[in-house]
PDB file of N, CA and C in Angstrom:
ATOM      1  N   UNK A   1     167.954  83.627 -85.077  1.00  0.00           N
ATOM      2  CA  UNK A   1     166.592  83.712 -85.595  1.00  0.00           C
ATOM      3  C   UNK A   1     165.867  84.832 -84.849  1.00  0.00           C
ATOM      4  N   UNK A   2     165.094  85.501 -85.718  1.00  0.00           N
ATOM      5  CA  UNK A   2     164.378  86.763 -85.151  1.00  0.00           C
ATOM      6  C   UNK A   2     163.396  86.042 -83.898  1.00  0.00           C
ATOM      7  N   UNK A   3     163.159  86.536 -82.863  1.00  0.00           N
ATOM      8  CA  UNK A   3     162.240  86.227 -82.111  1.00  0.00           C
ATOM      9  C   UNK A   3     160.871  86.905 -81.999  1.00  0.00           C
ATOM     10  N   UNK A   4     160.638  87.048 -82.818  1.00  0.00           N
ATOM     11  CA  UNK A   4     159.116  87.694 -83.582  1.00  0.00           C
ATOM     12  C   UNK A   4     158.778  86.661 -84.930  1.00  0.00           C
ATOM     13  N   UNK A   5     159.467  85.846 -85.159  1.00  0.00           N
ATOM     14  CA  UNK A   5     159.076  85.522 -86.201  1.00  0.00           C
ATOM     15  C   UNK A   5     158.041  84.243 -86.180  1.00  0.00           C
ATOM     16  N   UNK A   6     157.114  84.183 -87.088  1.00  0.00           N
ATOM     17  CA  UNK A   6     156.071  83.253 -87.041  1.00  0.00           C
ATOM     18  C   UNK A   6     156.160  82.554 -87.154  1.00  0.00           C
ATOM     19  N   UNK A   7     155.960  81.173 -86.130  1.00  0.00           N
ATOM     20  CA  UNK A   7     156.395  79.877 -86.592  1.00  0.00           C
ATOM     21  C   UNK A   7     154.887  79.077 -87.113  1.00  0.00           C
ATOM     22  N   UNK A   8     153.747  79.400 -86.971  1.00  0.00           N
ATOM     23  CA  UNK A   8     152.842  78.630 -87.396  1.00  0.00           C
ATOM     24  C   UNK A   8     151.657  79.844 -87.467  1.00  0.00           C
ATOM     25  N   UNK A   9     150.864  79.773 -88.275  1.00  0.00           N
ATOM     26  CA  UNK A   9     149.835  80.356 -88.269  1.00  0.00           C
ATOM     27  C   UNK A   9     148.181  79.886 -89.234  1.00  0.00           C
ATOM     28  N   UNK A  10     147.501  80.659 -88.960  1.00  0.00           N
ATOM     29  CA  UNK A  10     145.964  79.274 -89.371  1.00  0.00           C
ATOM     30  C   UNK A  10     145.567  80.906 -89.867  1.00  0.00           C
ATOM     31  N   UNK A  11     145.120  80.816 -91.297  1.00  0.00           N
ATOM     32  CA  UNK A  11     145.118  81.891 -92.389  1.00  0.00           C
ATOM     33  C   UNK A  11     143.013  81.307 -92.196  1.00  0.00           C
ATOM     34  N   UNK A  12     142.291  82.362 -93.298  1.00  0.00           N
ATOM     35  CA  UNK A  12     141.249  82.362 -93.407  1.00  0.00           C
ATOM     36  C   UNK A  12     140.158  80.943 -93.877  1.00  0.00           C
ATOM     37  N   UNK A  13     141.424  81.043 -95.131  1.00  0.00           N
ATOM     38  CA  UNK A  13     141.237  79.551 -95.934  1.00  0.00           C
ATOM     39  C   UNK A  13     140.898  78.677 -94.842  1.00  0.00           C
ATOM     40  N   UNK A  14     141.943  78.201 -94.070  1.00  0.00           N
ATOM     41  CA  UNK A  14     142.337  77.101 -93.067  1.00  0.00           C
ATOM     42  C   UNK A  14     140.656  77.089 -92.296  1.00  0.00           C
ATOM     43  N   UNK A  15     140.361  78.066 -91.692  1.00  0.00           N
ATOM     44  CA  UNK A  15     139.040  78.387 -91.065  1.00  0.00           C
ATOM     45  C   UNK A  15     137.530  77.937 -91.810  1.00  0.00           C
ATOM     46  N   UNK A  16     137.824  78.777 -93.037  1.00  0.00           N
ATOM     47  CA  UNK A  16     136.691  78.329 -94.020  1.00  0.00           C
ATOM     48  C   UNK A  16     136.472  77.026 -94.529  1.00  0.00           C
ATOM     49  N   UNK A  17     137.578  76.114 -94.906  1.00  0.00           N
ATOM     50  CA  UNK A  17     137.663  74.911 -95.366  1.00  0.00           C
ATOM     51  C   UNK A  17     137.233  73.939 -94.126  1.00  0.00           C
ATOM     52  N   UNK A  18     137.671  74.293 -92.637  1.00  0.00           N
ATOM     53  CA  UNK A  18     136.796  73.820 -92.041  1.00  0.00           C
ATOM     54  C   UNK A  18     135.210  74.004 -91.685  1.00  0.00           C
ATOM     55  N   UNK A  19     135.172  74.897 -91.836  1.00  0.00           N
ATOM     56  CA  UNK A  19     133.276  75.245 -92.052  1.00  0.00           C
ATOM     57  C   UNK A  19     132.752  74.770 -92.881  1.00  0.00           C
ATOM     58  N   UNK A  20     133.342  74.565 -94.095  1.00  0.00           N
ATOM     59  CA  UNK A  20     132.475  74.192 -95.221  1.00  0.00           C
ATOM     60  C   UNK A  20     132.662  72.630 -94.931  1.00  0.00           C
ATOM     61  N   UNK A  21     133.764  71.547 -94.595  1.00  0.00           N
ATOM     62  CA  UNK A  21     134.079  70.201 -94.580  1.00  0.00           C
ATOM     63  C   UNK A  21     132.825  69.948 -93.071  1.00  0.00           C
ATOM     64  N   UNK A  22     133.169  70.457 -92.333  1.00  0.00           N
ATOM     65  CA  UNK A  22     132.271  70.088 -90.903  1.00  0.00           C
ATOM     66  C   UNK A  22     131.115  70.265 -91.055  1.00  0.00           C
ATOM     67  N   UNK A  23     130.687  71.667 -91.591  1.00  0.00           N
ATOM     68  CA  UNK A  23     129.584  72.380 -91.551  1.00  0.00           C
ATOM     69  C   UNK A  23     128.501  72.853 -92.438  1.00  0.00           C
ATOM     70  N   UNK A  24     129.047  72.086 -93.942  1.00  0.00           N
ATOM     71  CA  UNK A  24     128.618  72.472 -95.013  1.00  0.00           C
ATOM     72  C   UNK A  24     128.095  73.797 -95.638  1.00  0.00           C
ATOM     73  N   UNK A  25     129.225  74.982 -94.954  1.00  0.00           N
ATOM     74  CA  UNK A  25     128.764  76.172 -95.466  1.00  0.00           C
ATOM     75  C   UNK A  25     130.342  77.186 -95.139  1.00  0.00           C
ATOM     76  N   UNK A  26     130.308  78.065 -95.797  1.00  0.00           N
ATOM     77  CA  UNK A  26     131.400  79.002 -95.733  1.00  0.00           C
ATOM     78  C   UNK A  26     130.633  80.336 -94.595  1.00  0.00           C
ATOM     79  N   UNK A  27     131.475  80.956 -93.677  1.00  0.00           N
ATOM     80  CA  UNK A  27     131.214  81.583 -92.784  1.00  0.00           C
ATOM     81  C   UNK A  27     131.134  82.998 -93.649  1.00  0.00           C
ATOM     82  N   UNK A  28     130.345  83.490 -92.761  1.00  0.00           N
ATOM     83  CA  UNK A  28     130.432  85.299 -93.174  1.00  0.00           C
ATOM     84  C   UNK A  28     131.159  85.605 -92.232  1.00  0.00           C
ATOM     85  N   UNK A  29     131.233  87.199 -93.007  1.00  0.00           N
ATOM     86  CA  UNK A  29     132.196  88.486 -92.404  1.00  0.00           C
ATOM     87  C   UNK A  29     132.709  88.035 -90.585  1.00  0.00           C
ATOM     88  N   UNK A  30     131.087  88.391 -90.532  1.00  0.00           N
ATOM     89  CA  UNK A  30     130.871  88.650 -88.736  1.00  0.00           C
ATOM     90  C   UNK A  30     131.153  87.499 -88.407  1.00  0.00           C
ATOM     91  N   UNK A  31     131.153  86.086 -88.568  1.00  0.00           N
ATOM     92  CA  UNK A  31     131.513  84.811 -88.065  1.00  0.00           C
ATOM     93  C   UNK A  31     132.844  84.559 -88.026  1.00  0.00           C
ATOM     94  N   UNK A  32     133.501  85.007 -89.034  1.00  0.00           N
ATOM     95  CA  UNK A  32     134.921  84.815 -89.214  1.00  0.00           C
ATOM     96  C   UNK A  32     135.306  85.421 -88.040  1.00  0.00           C
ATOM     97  N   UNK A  33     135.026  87.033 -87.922  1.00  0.00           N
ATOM     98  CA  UNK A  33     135.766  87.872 -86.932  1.00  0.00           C
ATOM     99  C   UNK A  33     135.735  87.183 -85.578  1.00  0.00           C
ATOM    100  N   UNK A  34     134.195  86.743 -85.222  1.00  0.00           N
ATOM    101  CA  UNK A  34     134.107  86.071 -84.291  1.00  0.00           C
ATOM    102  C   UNK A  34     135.342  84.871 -83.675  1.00  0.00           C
ATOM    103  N   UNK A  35     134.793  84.121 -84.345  1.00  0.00           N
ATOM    104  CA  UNK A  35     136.282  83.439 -84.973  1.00  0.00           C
ATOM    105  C   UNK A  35     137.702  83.858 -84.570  1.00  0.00           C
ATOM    106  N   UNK A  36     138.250  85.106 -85.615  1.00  0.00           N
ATOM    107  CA  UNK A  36     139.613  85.623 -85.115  1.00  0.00           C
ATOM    108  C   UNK A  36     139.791  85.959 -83.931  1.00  0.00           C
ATOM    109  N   UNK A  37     138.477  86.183 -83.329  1.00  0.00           N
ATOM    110  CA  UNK A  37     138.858  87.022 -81.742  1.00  0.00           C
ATOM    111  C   UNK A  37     138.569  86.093 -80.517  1.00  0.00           C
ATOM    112  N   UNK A  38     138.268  84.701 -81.049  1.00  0.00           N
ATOM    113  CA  UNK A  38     138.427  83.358 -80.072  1.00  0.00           C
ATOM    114  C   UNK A  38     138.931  82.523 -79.976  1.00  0.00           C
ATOM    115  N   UNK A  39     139.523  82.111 -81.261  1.00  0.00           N
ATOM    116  CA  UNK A  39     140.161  80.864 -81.512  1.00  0.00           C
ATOM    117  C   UNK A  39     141.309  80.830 -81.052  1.00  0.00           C
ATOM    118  N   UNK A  40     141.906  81.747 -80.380  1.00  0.00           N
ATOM    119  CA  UNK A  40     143.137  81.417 -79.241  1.00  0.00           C
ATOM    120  C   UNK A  40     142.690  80.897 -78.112  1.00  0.00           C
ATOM    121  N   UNK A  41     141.468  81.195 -77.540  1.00  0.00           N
ATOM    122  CA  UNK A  41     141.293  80.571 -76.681  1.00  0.00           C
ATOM    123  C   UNK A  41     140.880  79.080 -76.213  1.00  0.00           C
ATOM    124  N   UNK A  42     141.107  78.373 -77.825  1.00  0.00           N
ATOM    125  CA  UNK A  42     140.894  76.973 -77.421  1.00  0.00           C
ATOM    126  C   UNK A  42     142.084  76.278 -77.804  1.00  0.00           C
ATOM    127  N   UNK A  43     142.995  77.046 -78.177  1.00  0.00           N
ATOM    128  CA  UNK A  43     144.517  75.750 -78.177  1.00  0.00           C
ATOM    129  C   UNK A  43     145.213  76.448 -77.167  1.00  0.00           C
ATOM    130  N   UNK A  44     145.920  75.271 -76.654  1.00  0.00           N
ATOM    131  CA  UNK A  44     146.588  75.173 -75.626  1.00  0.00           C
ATOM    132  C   UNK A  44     147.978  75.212 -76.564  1.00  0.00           C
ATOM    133  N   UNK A  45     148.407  76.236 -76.584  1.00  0.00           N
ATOM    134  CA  UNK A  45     149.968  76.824 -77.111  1.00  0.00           C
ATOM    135  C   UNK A  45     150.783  76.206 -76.293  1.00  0.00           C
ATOM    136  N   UNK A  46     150.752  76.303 -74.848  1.00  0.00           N
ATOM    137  CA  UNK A  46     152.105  76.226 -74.373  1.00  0.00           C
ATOM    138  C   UNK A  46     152.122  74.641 -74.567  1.00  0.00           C
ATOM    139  N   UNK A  47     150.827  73.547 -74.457  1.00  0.00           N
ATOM    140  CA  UNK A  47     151.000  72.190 -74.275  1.00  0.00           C
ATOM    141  C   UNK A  47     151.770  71.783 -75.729  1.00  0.00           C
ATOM    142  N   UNK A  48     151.361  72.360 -76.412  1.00  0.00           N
ATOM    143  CA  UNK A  48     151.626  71.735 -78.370  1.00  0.00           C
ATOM    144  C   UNK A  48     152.824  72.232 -78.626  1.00  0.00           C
ATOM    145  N   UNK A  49     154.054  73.190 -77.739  1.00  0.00           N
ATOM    146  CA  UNK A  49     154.741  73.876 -77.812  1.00  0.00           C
ATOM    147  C   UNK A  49     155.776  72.328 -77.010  1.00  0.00           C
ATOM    148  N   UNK A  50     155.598  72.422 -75.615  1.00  0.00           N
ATOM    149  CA  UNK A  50     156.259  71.199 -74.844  1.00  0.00           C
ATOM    150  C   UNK A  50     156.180  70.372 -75.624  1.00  0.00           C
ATOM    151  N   UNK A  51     154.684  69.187 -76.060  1.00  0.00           N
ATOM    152  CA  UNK A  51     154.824  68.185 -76.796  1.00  0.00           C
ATOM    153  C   UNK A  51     155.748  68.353 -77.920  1.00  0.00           C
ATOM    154  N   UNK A  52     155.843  69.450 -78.719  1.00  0.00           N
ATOM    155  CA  UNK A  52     156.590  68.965 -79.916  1.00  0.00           C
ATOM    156  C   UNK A  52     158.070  69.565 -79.742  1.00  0.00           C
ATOM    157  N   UNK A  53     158.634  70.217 -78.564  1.00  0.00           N
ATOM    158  CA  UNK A  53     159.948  70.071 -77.955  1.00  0.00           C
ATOM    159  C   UNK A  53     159.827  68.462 -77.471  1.00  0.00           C
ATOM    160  N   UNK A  54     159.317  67.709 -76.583  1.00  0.00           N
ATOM    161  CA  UNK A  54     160.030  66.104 -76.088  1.00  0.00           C
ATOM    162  C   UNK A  54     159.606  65.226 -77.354  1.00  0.00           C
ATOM    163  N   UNK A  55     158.633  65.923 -78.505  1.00  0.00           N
ATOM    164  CA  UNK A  55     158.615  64.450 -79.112  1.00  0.00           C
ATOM    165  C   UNK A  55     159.663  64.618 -80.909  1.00  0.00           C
ATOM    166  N   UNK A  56     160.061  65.645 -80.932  1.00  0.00           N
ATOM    167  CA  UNK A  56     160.693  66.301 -81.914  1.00  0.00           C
ATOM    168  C   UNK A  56     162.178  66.309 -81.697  1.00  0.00           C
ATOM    169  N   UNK A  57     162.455  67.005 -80.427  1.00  0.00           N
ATOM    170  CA  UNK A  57     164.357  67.505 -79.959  1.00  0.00           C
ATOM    171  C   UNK A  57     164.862  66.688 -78.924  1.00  0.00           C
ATOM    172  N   UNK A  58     163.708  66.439 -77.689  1.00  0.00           N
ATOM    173  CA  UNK A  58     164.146  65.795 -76.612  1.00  0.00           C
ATOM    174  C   UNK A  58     164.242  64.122 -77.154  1.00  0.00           C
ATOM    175  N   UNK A  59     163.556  63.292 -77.632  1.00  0.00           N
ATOM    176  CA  UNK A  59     163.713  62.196 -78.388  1.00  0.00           C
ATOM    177  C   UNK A  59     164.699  62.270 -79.486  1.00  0.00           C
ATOM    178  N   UNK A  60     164.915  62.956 -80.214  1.00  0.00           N
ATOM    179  CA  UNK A  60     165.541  62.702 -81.114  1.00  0.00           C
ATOM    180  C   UNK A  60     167.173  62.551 -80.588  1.00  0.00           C
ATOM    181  N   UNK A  61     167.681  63.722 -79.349  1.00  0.00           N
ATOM    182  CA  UNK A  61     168.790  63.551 -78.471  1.00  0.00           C
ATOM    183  C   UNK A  61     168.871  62.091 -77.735  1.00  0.00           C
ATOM    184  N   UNK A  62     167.436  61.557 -77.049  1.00  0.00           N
ATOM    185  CA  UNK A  62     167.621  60.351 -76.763  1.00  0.00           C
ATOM    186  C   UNK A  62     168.196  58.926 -77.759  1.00  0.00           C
ATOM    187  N   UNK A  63     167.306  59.212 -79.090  1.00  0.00           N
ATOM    188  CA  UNK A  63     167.572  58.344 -80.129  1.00  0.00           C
ATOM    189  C   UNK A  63     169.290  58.440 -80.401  1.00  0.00           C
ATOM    190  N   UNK A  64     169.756  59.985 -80.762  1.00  0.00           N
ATOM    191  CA  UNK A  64     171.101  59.939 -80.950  1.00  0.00           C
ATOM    192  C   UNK A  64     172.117  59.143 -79.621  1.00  0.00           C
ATOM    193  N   UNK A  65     171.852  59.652 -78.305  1.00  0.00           N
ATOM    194  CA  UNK A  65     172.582  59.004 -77.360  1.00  0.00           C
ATOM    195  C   UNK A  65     172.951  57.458 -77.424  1.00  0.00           C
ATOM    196  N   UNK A  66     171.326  56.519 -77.850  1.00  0.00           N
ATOM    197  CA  UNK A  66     171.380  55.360 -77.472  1.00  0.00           C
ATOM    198  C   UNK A  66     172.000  55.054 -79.034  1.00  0.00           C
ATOM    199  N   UNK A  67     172.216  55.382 -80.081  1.00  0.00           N
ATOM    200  CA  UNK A  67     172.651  54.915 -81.201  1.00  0.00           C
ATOM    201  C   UNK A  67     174.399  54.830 -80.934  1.00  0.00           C
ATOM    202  N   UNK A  68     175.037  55.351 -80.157  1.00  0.00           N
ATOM    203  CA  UNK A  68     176.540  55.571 -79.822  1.00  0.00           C
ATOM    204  C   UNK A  68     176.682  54.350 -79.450  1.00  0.00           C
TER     205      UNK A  68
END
């Protein structure tokens, strides 16, 4: 597998549909950008990265072991 390749990504829609559901309004231009140029800084990648390695691969190896 390419190691550039995208495994998840959060498109405009994804952004807007939450503004409008939370916030009852669709963002402009300048809010969005705002937006694109912060919203890394509130998920924790590497934690959601670990969690869904032990609760996805590392469990599922446990589940297979104890099924033998």
């Amino acid at each position: 597998m390419k190691p550039s390749k995208i495994i998840y990504s959060i498109n405009i829609e994804d952004v807007q549909n939450v503004a409008e559901e939370e916030h009852g309004r669709k963002l402009t231009k300048k809010e969005l950008k705002i937006i694109e140029d912060k919203l890394g800084d509130y998920i924790d990648w590497y934690s959601a990265i670990d969690i869904a390695i032990q609760n996805e691969i590392l469990n599922l190896s446990k589940n297979a072991s104890n099924a033998v």
